[in-house]
N, C-alpha and C. Protein backbone atom coordinates (compact mmCIF):
# COMPACT_ATOMS: atom_id res chain seq x y z
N UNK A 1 105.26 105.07 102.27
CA UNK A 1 104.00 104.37 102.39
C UNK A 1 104.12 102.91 101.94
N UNK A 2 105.09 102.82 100.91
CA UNK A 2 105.07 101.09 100.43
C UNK A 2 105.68 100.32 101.07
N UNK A 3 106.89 100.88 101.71
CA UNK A 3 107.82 100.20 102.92
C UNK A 3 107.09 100.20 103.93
N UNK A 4 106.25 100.76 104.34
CA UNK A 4 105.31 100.22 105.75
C UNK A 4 103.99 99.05 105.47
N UNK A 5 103.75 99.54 103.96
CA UNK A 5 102.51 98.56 103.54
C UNK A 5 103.49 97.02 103.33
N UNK A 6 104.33 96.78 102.83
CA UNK A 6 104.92 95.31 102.36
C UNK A 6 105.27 94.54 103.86
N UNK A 7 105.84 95.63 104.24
CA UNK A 7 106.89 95.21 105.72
C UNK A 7 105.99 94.86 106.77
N UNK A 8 104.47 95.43 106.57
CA UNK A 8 103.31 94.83 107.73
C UNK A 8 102.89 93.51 107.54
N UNK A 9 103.53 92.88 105.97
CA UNK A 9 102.98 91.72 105.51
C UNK A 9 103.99 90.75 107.02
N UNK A 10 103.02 89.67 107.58
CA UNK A 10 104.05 89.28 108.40
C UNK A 10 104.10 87.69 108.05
N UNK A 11 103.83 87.13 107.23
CA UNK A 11 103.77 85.81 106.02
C UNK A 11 104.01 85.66 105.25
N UNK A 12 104.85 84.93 104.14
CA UNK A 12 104.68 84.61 102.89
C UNK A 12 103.42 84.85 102.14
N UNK A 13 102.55 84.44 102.63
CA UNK A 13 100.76 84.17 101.94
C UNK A 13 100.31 85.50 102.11
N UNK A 14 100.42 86.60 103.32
CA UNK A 14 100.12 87.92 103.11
C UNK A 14 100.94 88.94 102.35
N UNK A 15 102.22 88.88 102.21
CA UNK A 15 103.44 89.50 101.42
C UNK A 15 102.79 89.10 99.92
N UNK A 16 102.68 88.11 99.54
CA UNK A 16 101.79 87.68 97.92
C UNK A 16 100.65 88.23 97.93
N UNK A 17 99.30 87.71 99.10
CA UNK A 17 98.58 88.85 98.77
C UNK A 17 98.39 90.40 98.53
N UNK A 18 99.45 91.29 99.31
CA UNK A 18 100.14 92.21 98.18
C UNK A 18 100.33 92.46 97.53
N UNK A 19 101.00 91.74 96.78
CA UNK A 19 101.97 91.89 95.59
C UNK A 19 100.97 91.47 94.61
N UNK A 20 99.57 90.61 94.46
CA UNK A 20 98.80 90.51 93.84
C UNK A 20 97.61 91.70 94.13
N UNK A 21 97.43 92.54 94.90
CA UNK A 21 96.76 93.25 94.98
C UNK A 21 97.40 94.41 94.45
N UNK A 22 98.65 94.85 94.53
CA UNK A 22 99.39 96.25 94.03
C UNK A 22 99.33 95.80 92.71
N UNK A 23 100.31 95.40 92.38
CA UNK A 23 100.66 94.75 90.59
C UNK A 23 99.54 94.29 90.06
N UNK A 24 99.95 94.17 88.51
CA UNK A 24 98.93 93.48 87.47
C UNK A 24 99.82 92.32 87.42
N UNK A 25 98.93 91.36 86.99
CA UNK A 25 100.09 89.57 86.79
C UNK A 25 101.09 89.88 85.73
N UNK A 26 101.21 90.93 84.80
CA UNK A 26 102.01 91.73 83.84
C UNK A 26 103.47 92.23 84.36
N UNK A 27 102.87 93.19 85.36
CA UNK A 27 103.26 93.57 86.14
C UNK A 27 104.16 92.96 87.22
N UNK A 28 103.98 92.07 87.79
CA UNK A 28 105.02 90.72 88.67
C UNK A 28 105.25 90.21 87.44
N UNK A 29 105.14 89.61 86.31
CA UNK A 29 105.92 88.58 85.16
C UNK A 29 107.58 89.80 85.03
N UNK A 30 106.73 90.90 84.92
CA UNK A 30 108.22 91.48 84.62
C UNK A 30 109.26 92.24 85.42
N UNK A 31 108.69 92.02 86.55
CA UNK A 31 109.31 92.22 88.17
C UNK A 31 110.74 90.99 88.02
N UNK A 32 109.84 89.42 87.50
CA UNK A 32 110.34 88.28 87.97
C UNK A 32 111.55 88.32 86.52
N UNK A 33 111.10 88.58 85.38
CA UNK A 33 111.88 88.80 84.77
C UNK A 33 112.80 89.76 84.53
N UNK A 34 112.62 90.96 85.14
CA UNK A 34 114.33 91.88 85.20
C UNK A 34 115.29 91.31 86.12
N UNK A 35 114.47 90.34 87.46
CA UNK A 35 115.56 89.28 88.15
C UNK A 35 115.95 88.42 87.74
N UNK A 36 115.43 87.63 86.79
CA UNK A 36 116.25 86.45 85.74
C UNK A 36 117.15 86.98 85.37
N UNK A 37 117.21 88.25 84.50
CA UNK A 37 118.00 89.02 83.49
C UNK A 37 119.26 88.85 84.23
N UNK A 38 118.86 89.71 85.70
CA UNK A 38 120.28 90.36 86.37
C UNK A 38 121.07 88.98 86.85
N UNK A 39 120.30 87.89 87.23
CA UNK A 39 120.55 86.50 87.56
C UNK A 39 121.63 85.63 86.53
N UNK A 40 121.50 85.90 85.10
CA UNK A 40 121.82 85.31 83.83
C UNK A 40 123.23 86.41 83.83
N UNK A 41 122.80 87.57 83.92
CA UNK A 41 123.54 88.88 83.88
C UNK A 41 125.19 88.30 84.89
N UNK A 42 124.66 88.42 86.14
CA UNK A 42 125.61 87.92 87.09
C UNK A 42 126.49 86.76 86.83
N UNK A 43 126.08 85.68 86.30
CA UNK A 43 126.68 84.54 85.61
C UNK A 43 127.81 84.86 84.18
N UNK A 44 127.66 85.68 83.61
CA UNK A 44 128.34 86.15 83.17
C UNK A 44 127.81 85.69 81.78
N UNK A 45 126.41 85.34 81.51
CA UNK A 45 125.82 85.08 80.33
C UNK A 45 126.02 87.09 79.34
N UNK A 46 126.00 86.79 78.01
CA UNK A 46 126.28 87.65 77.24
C UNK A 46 124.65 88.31 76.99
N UNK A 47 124.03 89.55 76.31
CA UNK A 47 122.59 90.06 76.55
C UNK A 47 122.11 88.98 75.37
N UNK A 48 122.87 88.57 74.57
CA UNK A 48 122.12 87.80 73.50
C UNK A 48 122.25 86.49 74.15
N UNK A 49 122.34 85.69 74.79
CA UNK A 49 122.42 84.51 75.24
C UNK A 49 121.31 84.78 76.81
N UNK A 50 121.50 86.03 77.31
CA UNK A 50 120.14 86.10 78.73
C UNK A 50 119.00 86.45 77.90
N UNK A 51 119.10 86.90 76.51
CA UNK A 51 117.47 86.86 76.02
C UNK A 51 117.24 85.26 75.47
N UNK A 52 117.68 84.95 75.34
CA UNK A 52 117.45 82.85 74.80
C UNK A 52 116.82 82.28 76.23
N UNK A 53 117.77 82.39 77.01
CA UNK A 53 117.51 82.03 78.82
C UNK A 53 116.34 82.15 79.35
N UNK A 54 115.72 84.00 79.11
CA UNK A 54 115.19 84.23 80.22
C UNK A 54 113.95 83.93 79.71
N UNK A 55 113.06 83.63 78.50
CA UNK A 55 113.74 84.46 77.45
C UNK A 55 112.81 85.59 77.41
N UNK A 56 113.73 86.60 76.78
CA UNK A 56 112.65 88.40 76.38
C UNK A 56 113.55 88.59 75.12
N UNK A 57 113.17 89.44 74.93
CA UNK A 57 113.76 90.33 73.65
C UNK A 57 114.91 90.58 74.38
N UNK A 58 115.64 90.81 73.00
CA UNK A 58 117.40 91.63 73.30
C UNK A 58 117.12 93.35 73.83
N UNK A 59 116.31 93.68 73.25
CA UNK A 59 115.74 95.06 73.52
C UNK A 59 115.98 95.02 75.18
N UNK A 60 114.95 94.48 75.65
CA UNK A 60 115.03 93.98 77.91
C UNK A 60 116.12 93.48 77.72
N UNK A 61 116.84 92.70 77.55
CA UNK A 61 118.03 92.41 78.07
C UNK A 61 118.84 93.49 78.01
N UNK A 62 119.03 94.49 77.32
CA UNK A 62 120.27 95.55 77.31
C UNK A 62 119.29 96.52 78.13
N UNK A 63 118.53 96.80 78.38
CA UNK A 63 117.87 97.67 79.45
C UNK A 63 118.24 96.98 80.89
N UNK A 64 118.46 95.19 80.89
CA UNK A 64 118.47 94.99 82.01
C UNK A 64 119.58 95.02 82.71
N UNK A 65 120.68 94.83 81.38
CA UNK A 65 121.96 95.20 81.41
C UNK A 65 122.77 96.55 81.84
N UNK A 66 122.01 97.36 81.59
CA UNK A 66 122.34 98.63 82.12
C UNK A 66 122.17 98.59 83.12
N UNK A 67 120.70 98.57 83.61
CA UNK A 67 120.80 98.79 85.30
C UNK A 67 121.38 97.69 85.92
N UNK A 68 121.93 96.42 85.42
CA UNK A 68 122.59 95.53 86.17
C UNK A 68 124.19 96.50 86.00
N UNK A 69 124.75 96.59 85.37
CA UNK A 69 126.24 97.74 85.31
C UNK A 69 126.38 98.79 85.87
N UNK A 70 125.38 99.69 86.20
CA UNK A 70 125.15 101.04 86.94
C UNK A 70 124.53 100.45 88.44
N UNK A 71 124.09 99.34 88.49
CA UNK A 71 123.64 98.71 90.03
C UNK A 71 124.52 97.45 90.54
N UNK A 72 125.35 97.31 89.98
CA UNK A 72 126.09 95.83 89.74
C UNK A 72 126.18 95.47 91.86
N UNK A 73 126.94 96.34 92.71
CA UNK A 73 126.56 96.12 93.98
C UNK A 73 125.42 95.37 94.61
N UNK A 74 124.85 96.24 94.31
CA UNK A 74 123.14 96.16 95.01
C UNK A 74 122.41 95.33 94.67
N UNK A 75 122.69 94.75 93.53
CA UNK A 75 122.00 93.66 92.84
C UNK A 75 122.23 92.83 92.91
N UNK A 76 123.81 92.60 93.12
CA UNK A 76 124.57 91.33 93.95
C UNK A 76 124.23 90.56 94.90
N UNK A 77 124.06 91.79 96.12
CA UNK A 77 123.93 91.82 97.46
C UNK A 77 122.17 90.82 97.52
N UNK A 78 121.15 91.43 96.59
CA UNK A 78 119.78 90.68 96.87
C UNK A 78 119.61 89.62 95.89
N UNK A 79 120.89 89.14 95.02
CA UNK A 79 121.13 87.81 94.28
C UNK A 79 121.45 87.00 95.15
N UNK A 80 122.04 86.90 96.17
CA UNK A 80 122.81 86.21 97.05
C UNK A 80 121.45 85.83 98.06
N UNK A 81 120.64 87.26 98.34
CA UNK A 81 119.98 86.52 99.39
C UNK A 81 118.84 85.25 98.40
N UNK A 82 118.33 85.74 97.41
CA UNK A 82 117.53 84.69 96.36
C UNK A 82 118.16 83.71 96.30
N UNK A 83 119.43 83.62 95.97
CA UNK A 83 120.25 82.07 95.61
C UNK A 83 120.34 81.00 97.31
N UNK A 84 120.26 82.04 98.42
CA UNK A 84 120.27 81.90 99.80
C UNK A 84 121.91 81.24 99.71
């Protein structure tokens, strides 16, 4: 159901209105921040130096760290398309 609801967005300006209608602004802050993490992560920043960066607690950074190590592929792959 969410892959047909996002993917009908056919704009930038309707894809956001989405994403502000699903999420809380809480909710996207920390969307945008587990992608900093993995972003800082990828660079080869250390979890105590991507919490200064991004910044969050060291606590999120080693949570973000994990799923950046157990996802390290996949996370690559949609870093690349962000960095374009």
């Amino acid at each position: 159901m969410l892959y047909q609801l996002f993917q009908s967005a056919r704009t930038e300006k309707e894809f956001n209105e989405l994403i502000e209608l699903t999420f809380t602004e809480h909710e996207r802050a920390m969307m945008l921040e587990r992608w900093r993490i993995f972003d800082a992560l990828d660079r080869g920043l250390s979890q105590r130096d991507v919490s200064k960066e991004v910044p969050c607690s060291i606590v999120t950074a080693t949570r973000g760290a994990k799923v950046y190590r157990d996802n390290r592929e996949v996370i690559k792959k949609y870093l690349e398309l962000i960095r374009g």
